[in-house]
PDB file of N, CA and C in Angstrom:
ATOM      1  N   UNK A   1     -25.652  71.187  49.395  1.00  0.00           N
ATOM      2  CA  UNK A   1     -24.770  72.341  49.307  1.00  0.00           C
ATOM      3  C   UNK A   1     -24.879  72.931  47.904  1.00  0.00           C
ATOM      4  N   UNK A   2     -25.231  74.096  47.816  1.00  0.00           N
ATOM      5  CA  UNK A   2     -25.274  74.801  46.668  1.00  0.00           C
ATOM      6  C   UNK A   2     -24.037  75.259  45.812  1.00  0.00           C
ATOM      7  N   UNK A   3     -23.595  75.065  44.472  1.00  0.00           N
ATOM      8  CA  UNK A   3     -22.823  75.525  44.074  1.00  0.00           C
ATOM      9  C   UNK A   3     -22.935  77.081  43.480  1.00  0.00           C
ATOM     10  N   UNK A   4     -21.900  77.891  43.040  1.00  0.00           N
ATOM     11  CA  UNK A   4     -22.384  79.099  42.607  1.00  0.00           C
ATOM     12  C   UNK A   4     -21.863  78.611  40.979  1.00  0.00           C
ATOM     13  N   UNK A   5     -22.266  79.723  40.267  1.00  0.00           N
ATOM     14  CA  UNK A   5     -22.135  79.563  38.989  1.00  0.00           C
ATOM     15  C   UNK A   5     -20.401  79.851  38.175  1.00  0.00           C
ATOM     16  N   UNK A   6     -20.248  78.932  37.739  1.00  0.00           N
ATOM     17  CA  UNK A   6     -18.411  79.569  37.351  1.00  0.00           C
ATOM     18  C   UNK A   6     -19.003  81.101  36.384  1.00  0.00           C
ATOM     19  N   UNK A   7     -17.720  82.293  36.706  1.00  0.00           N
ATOM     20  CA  UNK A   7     -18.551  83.042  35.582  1.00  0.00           C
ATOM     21  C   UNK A   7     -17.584  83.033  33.860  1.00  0.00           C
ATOM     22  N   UNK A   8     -17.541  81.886  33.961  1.00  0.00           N
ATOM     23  CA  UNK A   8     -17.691  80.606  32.690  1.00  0.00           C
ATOM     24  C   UNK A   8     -18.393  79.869  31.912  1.00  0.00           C
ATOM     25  N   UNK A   9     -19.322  80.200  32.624  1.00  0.00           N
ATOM     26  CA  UNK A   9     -20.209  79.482  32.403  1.00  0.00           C
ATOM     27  C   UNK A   9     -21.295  80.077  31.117  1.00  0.00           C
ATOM     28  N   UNK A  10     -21.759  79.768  30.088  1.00  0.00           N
ATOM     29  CA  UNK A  10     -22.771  79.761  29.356  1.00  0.00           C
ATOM     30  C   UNK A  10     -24.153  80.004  29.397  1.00  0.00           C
ATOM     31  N   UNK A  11     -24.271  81.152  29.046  1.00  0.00           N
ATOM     32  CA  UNK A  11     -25.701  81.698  29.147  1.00  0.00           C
ATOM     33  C   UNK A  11     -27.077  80.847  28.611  1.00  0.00           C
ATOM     34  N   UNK A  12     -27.734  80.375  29.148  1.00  0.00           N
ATOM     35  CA  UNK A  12     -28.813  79.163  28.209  1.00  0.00           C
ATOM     36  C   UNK A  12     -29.667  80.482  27.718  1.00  0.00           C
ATOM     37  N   UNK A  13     -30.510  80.156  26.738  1.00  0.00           N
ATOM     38  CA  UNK A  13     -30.876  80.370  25.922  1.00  0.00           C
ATOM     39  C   UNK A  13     -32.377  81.438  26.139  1.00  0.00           C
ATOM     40  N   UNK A  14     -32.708  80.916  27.548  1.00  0.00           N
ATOM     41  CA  UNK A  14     -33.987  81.511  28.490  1.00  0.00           C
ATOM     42  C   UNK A  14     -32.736  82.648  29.313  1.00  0.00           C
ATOM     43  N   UNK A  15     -32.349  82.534  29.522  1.00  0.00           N
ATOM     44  CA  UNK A  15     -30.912  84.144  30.030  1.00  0.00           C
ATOM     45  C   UNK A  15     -30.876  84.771  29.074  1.00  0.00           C
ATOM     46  N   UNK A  16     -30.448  84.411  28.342  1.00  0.00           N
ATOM     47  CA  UNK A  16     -29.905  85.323  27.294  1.00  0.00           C
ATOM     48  C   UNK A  16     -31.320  86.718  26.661  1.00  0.00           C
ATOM     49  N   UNK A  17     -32.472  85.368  26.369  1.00  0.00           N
ATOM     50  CA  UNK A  17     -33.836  86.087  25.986  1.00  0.00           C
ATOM     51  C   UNK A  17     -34.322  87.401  27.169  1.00  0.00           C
ATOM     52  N   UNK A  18     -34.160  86.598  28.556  1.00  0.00           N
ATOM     53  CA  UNK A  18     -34.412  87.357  29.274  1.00  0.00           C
ATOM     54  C   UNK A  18     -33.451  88.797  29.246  1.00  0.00           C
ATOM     55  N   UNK A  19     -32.161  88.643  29.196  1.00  0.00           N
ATOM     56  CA  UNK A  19     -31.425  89.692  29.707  1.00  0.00           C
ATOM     57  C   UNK A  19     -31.772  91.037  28.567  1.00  0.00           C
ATOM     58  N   UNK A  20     -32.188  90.025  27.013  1.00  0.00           N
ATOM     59  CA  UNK A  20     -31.959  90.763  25.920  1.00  0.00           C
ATOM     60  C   UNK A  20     -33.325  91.707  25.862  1.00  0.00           C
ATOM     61  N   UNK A  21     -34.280  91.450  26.491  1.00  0.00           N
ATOM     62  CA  UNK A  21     -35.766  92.230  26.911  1.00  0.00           C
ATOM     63  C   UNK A  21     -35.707  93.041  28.201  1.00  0.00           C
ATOM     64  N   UNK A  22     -34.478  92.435  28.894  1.00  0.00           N
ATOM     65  CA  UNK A  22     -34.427  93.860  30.032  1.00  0.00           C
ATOM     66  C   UNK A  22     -33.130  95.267  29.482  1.00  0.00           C
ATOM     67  N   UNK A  23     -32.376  94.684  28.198  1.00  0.00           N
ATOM     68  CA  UNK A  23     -31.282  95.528  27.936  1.00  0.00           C
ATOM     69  C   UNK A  23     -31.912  96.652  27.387  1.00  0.00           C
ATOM     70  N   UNK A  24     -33.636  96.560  26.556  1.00  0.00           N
ATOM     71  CA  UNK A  24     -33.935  98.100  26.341  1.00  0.00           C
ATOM     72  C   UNK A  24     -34.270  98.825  27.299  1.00  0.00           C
ATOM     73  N   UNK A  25     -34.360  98.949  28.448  1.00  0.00           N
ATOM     74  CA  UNK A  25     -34.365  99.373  29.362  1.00  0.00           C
ATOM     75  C   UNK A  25     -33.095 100.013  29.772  1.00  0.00           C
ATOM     76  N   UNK A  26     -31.953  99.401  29.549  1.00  0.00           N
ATOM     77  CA  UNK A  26     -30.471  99.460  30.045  1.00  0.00           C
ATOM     78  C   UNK A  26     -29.893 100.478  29.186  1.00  0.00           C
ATOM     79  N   UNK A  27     -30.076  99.993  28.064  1.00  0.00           N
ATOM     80  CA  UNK A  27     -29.339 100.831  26.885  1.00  0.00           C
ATOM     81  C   UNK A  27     -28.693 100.454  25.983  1.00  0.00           C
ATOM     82  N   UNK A  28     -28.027 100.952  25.159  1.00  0.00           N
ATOM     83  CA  UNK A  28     -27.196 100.545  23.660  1.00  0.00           C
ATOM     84  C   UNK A  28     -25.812  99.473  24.407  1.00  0.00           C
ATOM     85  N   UNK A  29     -25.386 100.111  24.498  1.00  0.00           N
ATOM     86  CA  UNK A  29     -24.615  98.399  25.608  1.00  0.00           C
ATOM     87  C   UNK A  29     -24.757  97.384  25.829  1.00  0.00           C
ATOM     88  N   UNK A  30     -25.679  97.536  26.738  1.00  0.00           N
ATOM     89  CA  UNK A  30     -26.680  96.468  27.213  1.00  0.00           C
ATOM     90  C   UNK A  30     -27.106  95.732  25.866  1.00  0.00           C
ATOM     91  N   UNK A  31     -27.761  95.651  24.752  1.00  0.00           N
ATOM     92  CA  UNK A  31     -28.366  95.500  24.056  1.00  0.00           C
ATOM     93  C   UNK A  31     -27.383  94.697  22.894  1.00  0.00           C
ATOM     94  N   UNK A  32     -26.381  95.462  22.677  1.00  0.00           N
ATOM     95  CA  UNK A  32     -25.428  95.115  21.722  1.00  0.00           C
ATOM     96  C   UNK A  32     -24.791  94.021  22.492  1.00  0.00           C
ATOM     97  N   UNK A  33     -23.993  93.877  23.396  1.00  0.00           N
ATOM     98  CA  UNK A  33     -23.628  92.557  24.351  1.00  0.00           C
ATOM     99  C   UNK A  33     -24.162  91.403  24.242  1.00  0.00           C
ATOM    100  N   UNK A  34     -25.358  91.036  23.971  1.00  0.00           N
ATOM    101  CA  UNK A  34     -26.323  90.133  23.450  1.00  0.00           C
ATOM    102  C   UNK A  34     -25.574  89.449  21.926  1.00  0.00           C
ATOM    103  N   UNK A  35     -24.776  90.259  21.476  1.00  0.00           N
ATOM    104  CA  UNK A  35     -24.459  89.750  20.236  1.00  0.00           C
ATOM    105  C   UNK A  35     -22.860  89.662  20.159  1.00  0.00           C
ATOM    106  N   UNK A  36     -22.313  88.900  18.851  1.00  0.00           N
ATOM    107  CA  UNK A  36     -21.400  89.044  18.552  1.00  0.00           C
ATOM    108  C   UNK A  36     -20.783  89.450  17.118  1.00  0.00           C
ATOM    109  N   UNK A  37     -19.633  89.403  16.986  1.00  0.00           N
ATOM    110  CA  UNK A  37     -19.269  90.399  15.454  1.00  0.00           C
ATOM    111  C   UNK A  37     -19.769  89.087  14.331  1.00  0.00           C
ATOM    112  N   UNK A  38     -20.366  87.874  14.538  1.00  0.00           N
ATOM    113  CA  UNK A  38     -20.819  86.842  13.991  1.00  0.00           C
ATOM    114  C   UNK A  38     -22.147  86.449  13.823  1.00  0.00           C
ATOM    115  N   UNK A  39     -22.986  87.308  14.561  1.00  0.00           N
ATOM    116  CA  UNK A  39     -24.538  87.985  14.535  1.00  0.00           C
ATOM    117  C   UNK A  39     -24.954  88.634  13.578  1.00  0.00           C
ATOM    118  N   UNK A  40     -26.236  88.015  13.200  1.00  0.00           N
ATOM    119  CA  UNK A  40     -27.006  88.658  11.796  1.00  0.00           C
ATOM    120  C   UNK A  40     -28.513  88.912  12.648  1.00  0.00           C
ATOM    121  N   UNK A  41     -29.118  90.096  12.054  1.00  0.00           N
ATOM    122  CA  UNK A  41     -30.284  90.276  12.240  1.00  0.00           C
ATOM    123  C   UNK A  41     -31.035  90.166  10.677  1.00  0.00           C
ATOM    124  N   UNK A  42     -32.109  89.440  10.562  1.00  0.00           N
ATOM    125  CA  UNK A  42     -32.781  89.282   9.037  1.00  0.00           C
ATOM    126  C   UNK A  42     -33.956  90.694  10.025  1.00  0.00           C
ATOM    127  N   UNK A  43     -33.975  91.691   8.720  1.00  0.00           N
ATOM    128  CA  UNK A  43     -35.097  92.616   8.562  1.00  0.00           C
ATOM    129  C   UNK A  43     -35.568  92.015   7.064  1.00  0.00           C
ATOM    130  N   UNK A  44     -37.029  92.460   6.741  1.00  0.00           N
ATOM    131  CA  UNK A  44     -37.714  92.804   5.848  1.00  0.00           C
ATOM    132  C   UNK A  44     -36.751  93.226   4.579  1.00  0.00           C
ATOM    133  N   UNK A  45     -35.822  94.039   4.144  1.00  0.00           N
ATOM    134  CA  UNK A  45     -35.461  94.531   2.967  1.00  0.00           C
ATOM    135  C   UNK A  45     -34.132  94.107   3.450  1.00  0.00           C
ATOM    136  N   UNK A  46     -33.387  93.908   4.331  1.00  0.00           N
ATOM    137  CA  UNK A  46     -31.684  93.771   4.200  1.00  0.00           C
ATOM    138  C   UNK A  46     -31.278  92.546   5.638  1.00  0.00           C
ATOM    139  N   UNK A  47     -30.082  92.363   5.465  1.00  0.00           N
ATOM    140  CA  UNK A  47     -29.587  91.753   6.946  1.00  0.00           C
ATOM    141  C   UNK A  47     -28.152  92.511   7.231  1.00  0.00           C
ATOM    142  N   UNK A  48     -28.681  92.367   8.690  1.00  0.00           N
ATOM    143  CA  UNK A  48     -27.689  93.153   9.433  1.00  0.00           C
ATOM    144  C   UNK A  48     -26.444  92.486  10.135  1.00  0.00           C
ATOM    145  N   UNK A  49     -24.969  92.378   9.842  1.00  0.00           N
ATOM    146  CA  UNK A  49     -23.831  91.251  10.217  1.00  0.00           C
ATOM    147  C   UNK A  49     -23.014  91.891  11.294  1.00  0.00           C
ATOM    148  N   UNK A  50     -22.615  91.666  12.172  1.00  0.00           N
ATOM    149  CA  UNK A  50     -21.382  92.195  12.799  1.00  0.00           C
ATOM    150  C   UNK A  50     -22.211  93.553  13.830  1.00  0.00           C
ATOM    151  N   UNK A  51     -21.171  93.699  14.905  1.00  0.00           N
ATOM    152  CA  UNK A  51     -21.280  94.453  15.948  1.00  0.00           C
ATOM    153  C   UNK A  51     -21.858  95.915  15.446  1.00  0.00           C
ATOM    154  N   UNK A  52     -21.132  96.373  14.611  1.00  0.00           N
ATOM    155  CA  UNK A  52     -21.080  98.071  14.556  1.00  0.00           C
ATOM    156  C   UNK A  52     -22.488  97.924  13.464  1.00  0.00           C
ATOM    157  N   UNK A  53     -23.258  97.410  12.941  1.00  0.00           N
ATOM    158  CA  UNK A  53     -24.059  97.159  12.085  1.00  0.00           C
ATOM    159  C   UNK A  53     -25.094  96.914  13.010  1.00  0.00           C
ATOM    160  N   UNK A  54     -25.454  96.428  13.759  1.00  0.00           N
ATOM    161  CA  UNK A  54     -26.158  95.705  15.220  1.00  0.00           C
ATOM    162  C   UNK A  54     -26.054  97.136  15.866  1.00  0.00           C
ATOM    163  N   UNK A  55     -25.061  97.360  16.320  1.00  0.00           N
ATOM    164  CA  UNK A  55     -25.214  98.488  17.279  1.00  0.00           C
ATOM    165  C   UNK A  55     -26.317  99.718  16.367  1.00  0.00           C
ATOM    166  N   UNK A  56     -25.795 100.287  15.535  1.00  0.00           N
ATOM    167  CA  UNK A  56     -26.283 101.229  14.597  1.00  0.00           C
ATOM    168  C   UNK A  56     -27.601 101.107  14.325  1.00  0.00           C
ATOM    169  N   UNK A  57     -28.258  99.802  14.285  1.00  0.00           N
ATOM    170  CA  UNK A  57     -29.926  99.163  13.829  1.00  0.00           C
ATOM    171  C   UNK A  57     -30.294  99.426  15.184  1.00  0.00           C
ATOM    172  N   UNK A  58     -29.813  99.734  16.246  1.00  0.00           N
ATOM    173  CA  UNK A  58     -30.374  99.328  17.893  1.00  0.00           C
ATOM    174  C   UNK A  58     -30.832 100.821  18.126  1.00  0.00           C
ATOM    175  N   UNK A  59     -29.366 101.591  18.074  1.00  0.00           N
ATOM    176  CA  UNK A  59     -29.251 103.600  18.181  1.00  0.00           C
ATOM    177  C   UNK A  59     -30.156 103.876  17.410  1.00  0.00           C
ATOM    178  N   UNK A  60     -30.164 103.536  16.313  1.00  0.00           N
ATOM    179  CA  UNK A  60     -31.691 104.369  15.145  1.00  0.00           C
ATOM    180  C   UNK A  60     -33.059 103.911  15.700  1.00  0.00           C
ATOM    181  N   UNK A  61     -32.702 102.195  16.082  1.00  0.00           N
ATOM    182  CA  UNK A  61     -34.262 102.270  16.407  1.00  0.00           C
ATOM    183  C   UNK A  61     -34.635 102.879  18.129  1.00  0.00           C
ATOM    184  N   UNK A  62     -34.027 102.938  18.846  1.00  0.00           N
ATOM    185  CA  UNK A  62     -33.925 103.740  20.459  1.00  0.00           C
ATOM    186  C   UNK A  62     -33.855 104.981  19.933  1.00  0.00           C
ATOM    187  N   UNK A  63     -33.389 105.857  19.296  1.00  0.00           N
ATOM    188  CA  UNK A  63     -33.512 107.585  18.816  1.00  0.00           C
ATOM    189  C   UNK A  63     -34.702 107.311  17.964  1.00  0.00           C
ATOM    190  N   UNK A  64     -35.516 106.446  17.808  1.00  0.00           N
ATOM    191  CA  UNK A  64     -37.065 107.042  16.596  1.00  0.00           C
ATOM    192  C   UNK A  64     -37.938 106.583  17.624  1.00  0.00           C
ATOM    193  N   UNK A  65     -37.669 106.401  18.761  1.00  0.00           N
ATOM    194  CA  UNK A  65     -39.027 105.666  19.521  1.00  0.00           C
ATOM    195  C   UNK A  65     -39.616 106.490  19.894  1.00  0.00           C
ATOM    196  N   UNK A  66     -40.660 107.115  19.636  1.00  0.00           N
ATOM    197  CA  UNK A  66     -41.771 108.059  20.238  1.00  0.00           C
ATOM    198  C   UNK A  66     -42.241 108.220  21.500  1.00  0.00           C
ATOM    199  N   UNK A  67     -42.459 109.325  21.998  1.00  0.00           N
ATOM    200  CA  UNK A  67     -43.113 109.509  23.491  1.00  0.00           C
ATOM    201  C   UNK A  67     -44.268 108.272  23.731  1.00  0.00           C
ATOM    202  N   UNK A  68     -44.354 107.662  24.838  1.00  0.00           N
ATOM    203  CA  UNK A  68     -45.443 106.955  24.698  1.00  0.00           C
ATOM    204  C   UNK A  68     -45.466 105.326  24.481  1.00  0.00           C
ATOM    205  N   UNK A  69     -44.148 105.388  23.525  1.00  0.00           N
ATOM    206  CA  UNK A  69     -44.290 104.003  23.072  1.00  0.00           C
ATOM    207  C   UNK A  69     -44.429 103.128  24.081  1.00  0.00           C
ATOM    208  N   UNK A  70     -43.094 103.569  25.051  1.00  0.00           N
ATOM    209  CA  UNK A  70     -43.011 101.988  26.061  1.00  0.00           C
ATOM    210  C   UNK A  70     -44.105 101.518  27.116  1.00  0.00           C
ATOM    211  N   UNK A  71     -44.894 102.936  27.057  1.00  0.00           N
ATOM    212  CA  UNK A  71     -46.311 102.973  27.948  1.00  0.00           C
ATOM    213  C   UNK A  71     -47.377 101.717  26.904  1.00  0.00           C
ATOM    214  N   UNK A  72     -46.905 101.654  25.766  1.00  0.00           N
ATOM    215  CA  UNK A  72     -48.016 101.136  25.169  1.00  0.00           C
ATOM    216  C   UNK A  72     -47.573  99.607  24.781  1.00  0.00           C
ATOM    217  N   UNK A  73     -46.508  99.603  25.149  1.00  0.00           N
ATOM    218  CA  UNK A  73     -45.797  98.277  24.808  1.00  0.00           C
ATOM    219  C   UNK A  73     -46.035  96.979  25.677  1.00  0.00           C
ATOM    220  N   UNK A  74     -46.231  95.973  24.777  1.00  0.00           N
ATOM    221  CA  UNK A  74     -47.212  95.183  25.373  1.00  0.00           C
ATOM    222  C   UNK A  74     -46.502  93.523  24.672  1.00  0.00           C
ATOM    223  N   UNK A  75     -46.071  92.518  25.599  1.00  0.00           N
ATOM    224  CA  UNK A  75     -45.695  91.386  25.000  1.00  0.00           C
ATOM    225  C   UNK A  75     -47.105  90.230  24.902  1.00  0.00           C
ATOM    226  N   UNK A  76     -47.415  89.918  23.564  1.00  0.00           N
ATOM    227  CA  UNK A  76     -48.181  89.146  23.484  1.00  0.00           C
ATOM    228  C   UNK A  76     -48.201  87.746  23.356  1.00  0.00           C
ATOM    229  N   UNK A  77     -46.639  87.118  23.219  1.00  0.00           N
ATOM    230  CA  UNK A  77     -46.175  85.764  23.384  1.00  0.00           C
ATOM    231  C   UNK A  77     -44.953  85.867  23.229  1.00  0.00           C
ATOM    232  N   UNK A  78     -44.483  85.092  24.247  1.00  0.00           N
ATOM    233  CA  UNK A  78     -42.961  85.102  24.119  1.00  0.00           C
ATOM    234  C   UNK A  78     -42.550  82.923  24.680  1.00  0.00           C
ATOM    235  N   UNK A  79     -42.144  82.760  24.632  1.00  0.00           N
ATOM    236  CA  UNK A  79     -41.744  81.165  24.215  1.00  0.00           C
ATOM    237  C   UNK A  79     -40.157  80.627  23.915  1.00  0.00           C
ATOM    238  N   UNK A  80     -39.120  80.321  24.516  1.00  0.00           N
ATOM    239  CA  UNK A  80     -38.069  79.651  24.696  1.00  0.00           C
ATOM    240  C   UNK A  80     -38.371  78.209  24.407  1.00  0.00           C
ATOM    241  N   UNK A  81     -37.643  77.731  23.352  1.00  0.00           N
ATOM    242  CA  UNK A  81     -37.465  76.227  22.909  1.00  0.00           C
ATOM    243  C   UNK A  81     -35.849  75.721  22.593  1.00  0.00           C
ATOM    244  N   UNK A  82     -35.904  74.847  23.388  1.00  0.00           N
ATOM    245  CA  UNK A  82     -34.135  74.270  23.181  1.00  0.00           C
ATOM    246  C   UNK A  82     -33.329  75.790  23.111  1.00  0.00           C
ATOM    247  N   UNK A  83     -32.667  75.933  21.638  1.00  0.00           N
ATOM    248  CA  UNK A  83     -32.197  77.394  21.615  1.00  0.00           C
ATOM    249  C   UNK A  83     -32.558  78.482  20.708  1.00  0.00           C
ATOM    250  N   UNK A  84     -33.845  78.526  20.280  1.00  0.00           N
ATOM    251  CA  UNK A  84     -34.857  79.684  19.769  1.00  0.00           C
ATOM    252  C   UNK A  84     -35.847  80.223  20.781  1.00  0.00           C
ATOM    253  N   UNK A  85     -35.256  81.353  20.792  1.00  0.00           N
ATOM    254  CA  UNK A  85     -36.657  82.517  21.373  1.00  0.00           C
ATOM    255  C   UNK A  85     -37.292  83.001  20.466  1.00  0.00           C
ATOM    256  N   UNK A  86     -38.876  83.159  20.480  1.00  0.00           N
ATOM    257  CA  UNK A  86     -39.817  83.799  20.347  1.00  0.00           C
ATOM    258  C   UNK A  86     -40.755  84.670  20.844  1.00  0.00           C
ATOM    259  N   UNK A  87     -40.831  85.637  20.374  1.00  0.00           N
ATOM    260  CA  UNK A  87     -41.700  87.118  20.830  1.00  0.00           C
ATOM    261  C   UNK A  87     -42.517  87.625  20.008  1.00  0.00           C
ATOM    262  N   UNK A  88     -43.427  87.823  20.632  1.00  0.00           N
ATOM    263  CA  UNK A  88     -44.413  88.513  19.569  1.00  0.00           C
ATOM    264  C   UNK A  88     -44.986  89.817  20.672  1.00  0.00           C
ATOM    265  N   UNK A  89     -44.626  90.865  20.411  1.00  0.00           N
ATOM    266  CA  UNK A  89     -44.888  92.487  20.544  1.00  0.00           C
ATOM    267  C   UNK A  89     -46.353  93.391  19.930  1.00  0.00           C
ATOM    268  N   UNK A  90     -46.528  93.957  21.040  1.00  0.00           N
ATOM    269  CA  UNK A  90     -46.963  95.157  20.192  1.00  0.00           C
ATOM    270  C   UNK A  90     -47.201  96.359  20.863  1.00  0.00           C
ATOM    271  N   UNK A  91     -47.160  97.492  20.227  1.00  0.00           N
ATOM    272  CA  UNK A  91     -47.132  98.947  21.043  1.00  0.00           C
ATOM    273  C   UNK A  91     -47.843  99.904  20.165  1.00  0.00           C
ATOM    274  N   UNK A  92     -49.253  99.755  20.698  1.00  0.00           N
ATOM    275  CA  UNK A  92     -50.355 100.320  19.954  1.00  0.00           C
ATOM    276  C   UNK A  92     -50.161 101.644  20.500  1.00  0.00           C
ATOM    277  N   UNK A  93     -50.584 102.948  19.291  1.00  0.00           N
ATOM    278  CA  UNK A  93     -50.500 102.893  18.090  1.00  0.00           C
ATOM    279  C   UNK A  93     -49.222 103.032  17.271  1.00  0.00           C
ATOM    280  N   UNK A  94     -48.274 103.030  17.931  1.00  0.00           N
ATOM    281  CA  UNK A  94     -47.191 103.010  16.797  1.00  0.00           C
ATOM    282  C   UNK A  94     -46.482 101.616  15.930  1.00  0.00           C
ATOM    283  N   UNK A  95     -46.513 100.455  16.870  1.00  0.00           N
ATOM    284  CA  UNK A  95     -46.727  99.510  15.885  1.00  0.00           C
ATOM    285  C   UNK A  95     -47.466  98.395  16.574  1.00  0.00           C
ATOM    286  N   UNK A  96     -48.372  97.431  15.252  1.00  0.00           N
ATOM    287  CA  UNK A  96     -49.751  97.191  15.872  1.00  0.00           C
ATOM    288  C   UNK A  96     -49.116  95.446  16.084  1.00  0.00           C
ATOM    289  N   UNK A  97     -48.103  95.134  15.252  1.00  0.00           N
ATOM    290  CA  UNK A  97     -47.885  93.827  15.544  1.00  0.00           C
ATOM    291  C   UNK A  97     -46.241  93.464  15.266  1.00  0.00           C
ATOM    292  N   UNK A  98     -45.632  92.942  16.497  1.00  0.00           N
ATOM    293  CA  UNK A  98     -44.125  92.957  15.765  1.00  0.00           C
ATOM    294  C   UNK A  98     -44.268  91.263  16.312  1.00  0.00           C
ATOM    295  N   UNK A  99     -42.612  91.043  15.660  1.00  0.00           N
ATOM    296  CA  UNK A  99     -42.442  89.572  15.631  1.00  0.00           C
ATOM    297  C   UNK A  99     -41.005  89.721  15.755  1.00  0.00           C
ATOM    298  N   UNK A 100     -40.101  88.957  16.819  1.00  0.00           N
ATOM    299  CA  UNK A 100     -38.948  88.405  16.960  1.00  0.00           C
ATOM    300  C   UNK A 100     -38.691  86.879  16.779  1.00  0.00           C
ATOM    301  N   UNK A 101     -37.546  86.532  16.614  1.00  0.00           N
ATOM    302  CA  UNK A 101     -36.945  85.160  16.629  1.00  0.00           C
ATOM    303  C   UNK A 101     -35.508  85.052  16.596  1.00  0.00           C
ATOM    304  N   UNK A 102     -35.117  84.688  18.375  1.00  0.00           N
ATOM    305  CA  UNK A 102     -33.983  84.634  17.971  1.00  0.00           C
ATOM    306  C   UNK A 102     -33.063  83.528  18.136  1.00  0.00           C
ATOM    307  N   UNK A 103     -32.130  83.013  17.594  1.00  0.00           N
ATOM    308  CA  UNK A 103     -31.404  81.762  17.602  1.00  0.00           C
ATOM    309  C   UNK A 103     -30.378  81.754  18.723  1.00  0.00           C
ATOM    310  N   UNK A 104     -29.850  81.437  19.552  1.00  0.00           N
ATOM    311  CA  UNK A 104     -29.252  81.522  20.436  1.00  0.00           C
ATOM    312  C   UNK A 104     -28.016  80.035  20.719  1.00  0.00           C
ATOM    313  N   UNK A 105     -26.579  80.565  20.182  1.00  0.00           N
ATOM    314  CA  UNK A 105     -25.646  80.101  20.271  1.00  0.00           C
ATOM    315  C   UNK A 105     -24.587  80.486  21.499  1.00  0.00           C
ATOM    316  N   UNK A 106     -24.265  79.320  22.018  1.00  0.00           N
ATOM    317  CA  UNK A 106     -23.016  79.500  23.126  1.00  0.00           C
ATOM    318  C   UNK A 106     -22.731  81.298  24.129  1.00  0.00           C
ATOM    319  N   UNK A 107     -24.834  81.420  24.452  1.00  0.00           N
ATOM    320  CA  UNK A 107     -24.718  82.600  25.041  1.00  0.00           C
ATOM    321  C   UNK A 107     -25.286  83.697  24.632  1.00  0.00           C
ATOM    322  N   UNK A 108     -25.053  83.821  23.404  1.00  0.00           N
ATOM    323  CA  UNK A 108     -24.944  84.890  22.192  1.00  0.00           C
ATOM    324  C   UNK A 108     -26.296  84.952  21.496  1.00  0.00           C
ATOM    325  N   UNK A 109     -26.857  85.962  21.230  1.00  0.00           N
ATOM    326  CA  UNK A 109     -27.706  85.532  19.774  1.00  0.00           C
ATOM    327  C   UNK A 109     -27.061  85.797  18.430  1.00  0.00           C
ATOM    328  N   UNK A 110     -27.323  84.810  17.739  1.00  0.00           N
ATOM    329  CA  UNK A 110     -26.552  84.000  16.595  1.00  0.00           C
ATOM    330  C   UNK A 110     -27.057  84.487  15.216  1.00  0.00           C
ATOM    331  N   UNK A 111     -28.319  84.540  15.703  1.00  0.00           N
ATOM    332  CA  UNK A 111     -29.337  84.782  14.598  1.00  0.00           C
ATOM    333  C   UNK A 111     -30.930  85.806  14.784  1.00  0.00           C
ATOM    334  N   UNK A 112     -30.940  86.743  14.676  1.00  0.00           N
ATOM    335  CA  UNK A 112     -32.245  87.006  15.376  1.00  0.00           C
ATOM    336  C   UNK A 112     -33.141  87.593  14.093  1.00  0.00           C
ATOM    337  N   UNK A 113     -34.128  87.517  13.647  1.00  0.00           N
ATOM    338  CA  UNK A 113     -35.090  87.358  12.306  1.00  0.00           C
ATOM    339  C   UNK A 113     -36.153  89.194  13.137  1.00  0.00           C
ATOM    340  N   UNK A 114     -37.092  89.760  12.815  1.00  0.00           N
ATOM    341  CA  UNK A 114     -37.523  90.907  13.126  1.00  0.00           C
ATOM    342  C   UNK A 114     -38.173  91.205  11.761  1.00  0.00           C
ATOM    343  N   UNK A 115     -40.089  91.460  12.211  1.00  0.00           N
ATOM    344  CA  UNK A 115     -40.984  92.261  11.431  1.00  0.00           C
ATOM    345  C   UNK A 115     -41.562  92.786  11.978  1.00  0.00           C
ATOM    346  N   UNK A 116     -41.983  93.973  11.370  1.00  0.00           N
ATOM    347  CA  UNK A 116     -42.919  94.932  12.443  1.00  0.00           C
ATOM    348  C   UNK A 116     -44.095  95.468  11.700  1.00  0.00           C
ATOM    349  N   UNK A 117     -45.295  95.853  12.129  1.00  0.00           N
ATOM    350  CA  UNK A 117     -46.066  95.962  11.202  1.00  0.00           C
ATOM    351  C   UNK A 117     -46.749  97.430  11.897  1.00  0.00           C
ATOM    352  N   UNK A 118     -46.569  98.291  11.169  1.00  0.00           N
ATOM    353  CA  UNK A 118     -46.484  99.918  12.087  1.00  0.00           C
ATOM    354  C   UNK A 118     -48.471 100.219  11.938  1.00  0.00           C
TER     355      UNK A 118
END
């Protein structure tokens, strides 16, 4: 007999990755939900803390995406361990190699790291 899921239940770490690669598709919502006001994103020059900071890094980067991009967008490794996801991207020609990593706490991503190499 099958049980169903309490919706209590805790997102593992392969959900969460997954949902968080179908939310650009979904939208700024979608996307931000993935996180909490206790979420940091590490970029290259700064880190990003809290919801409205997250949301704002998501809207700028969804309003600069060029015609074309998602046609060219292409996952070249992606990898779930215990509770780190890994992705490695790319969407030739606008950027030739990106890199995710994200840490994944009680559902949430906790921690997610991001380089892109245009």
């Amino acid at each position: 007999m099958s049980q169903l899921a309490s919706p209590d239940r805790v997102r593992t770490a392969q959900e969460v990755f997954d949902h968080h690669l179908r939310a650009f598709g979904q939208g700024l919502d979608a996307l931000v939900s993935d996180y909490t006001e206790h979420s940091s994103i590490f970029l290259k020059d700064q880190t990003i803390t809290g919801l409205d900071g997250i949301r704002a890094f998501f809207d700028a980067f969804l309003k600069g995406i060029e015609p074309g991009f998602w046609a060219c967008f292409k996952i070249v490794r992606q990898e779930v361990s215990g509770d780190t996801a890994y992705l490695v991207w790319e969407a030739s020609p606008f950027i030739k190699l990106a890199t995710d990593t994200l840490l994944i706490r009680n559902g949430k991503i906790h921690v997610q790291t991001f380089t892109a190499l245009a």
